[in-house]
C-alpha atoms as a PDB file:
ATOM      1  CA  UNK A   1      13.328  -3.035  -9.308  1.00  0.00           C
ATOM      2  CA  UNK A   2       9.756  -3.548  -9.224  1.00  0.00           C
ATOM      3  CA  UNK A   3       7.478  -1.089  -7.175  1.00  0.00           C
ATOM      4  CA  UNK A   4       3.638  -2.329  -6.407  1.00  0.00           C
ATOM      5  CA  UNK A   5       1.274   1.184  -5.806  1.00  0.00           C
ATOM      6  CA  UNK A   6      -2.064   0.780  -4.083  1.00  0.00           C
ATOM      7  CA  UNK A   7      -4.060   3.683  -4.034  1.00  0.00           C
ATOM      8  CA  UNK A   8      -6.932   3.703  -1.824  1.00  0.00           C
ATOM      9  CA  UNK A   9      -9.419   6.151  -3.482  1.00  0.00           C
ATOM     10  CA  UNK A  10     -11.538   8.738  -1.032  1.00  0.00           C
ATOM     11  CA  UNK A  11     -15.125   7.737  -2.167  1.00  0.00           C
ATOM     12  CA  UNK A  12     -18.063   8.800  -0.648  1.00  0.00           C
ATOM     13  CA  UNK A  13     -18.865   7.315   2.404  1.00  0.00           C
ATOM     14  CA  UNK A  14     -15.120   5.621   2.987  1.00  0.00           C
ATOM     15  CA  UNK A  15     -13.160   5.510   5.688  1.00  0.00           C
ATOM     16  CA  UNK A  16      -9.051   5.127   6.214  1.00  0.00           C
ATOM     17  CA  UNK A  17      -7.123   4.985   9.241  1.00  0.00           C
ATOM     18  CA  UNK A  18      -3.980   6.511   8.605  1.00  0.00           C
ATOM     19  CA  UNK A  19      -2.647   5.687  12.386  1.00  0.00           C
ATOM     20  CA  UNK A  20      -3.525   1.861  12.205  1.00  0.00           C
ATOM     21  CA  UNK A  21      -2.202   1.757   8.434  1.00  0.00           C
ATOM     22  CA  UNK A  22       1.414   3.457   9.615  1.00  0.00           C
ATOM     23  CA  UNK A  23       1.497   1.866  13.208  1.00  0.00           C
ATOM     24  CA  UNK A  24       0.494  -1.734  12.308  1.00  0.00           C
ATOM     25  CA  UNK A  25      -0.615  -2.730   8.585  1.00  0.00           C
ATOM     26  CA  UNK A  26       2.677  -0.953   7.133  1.00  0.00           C
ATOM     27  CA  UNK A  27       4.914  -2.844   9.603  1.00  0.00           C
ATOM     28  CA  UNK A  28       3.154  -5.931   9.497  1.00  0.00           C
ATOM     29  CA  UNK A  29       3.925  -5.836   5.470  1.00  0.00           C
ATOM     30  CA  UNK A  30       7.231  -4.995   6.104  1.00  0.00           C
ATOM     31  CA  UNK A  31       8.144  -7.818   8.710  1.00  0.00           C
ATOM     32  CA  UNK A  32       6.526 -10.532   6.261  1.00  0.00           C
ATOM     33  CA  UNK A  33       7.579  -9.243   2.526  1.00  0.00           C
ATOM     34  CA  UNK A  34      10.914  -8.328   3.677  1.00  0.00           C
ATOM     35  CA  UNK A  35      11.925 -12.101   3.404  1.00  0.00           C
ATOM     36  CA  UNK A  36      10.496 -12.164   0.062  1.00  0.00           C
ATOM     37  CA  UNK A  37      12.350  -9.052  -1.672  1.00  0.00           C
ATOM     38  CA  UNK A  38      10.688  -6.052  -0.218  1.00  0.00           C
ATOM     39  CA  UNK A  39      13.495  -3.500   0.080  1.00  0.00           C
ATOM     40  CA  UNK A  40      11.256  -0.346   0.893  1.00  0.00           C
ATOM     41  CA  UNK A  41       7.500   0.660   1.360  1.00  0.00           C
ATOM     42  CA  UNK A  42       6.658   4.538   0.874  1.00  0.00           C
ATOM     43  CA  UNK A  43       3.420   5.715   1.673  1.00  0.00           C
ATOM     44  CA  UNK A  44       1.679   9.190   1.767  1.00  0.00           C
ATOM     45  CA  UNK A  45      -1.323  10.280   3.542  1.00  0.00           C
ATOM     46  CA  UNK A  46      -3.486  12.424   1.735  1.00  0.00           C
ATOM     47  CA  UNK A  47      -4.523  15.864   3.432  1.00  0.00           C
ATOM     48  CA  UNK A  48      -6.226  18.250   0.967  1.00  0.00           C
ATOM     49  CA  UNK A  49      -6.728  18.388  -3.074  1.00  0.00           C
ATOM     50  CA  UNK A  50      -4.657  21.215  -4.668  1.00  0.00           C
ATOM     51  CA  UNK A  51      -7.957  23.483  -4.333  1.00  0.00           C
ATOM     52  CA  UNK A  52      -8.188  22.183  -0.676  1.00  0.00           C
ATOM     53  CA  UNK A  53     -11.383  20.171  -0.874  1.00  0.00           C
ATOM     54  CA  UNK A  54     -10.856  16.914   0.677  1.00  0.00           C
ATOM     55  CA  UNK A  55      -7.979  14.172  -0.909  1.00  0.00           C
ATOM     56  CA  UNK A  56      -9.331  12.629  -4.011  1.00  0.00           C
ATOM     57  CA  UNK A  57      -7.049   9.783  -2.306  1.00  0.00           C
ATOM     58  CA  UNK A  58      -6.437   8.531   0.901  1.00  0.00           C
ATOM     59  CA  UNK A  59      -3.366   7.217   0.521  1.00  0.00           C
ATOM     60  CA  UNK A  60      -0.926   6.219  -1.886  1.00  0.00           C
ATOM     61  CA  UNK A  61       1.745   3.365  -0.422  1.00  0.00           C
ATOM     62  CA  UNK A  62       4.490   1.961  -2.964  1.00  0.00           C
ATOM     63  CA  UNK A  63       6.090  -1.440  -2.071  1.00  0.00           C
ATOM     64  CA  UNK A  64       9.242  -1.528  -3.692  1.00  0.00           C
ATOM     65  CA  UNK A  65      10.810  -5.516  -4.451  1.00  0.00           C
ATOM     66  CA  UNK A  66      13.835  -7.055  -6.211  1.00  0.00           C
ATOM     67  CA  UNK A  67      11.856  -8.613  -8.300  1.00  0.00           C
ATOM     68  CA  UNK A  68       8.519  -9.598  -9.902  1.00  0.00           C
ATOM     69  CA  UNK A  69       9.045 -13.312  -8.838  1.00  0.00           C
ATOM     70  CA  UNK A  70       9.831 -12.007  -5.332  1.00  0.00           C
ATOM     71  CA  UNK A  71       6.957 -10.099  -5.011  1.00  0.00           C
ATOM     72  CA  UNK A  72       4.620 -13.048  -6.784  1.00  0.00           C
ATOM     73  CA  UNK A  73       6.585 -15.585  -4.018  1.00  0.00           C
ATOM     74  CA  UNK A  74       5.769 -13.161  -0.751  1.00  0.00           C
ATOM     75  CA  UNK A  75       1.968 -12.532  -1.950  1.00  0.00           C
ATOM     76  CA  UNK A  76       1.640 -16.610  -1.979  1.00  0.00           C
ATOM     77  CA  UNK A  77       2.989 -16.708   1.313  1.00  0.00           C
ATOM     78  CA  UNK A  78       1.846 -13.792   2.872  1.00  0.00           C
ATOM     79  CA  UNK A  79      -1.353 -12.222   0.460  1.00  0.00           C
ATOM     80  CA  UNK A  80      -4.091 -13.867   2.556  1.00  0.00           C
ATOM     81  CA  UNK A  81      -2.878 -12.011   6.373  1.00  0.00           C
ATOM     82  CA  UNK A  82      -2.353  -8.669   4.637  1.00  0.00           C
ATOM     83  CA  UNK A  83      -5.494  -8.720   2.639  1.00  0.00           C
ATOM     84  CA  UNK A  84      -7.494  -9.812   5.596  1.00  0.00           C
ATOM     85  CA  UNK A  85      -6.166  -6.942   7.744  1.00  0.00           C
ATOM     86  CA  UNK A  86      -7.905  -5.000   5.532  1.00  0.00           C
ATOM     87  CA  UNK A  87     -11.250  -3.736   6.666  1.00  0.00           C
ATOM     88  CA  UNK A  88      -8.625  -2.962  10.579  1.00  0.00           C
ATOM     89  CA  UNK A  89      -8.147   0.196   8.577  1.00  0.00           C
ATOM     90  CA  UNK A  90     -10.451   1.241   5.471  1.00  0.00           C
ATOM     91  CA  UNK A  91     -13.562   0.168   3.783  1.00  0.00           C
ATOM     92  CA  UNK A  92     -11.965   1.189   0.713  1.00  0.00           C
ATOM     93  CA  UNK A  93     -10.796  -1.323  -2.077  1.00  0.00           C
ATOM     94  CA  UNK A  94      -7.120  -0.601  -3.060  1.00  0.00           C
ATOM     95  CA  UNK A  95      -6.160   0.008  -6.784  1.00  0.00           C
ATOM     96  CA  UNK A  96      -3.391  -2.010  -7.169  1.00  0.00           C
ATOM     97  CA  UNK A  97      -1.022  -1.444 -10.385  1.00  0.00           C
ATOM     98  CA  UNK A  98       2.977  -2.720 -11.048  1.00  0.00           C
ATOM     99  CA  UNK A  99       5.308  -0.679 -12.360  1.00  0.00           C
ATOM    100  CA  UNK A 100       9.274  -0.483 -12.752  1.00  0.00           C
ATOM    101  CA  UNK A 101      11.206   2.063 -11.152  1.00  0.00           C
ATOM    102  CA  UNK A 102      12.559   4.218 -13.554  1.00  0.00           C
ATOM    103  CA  UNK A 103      15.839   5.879 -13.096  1.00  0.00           C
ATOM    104  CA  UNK A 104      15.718   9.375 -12.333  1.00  0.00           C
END
């Protein structure tokens, strides 16, 4: 199972809409990749470093496919309307890594 993170780092002078991201971008994903292999998204919003100073992250948000090749196959068909949704909710660039689930 593949699982896609973006991280959305809380840099000075950035913005993220938690609402919009939940109420809209998060289901938008999930009625367009779901065709394509996405099984799951996860996301958490960040409130407060361990200290309590602000997040050093917004939010973390894992997308979780079947595959790599059905992830690669939604992002052709679908990349362009989530990327462009974009600036809706931050002003943030996500940091985007793959990874495998592991078993636990």
């Amino acid at each position: 199972m593949l699982c896609i993170t973006a991280i959305y780092p809380n840099e000075p002078g950035s913005r993220f809409d938690a609402g919009y991201y939940q109420r809209s971008h998060a289901r938008t994903a999930q009625a367009l990749l779901a065709p394509h292999g996405l099984t799951a998204i996860r996301t958490t919003i960040g409130t407060a470093a361990l200290d309590g100073s602000p997040p050093p992250f917004w939010a973390v948000s894992e997308m979780h496919f079947t595959s790599r090749a059905a992830f690669d196959a939604g992002i052709a068909a679908e990349g362009a309307a989530l990327f462009a949704d974009i600036p809706n909710y931050t002003n943030v660039t996500p940091i985007l890594q793959v990874s495998e689930l592991a078993a636990a």
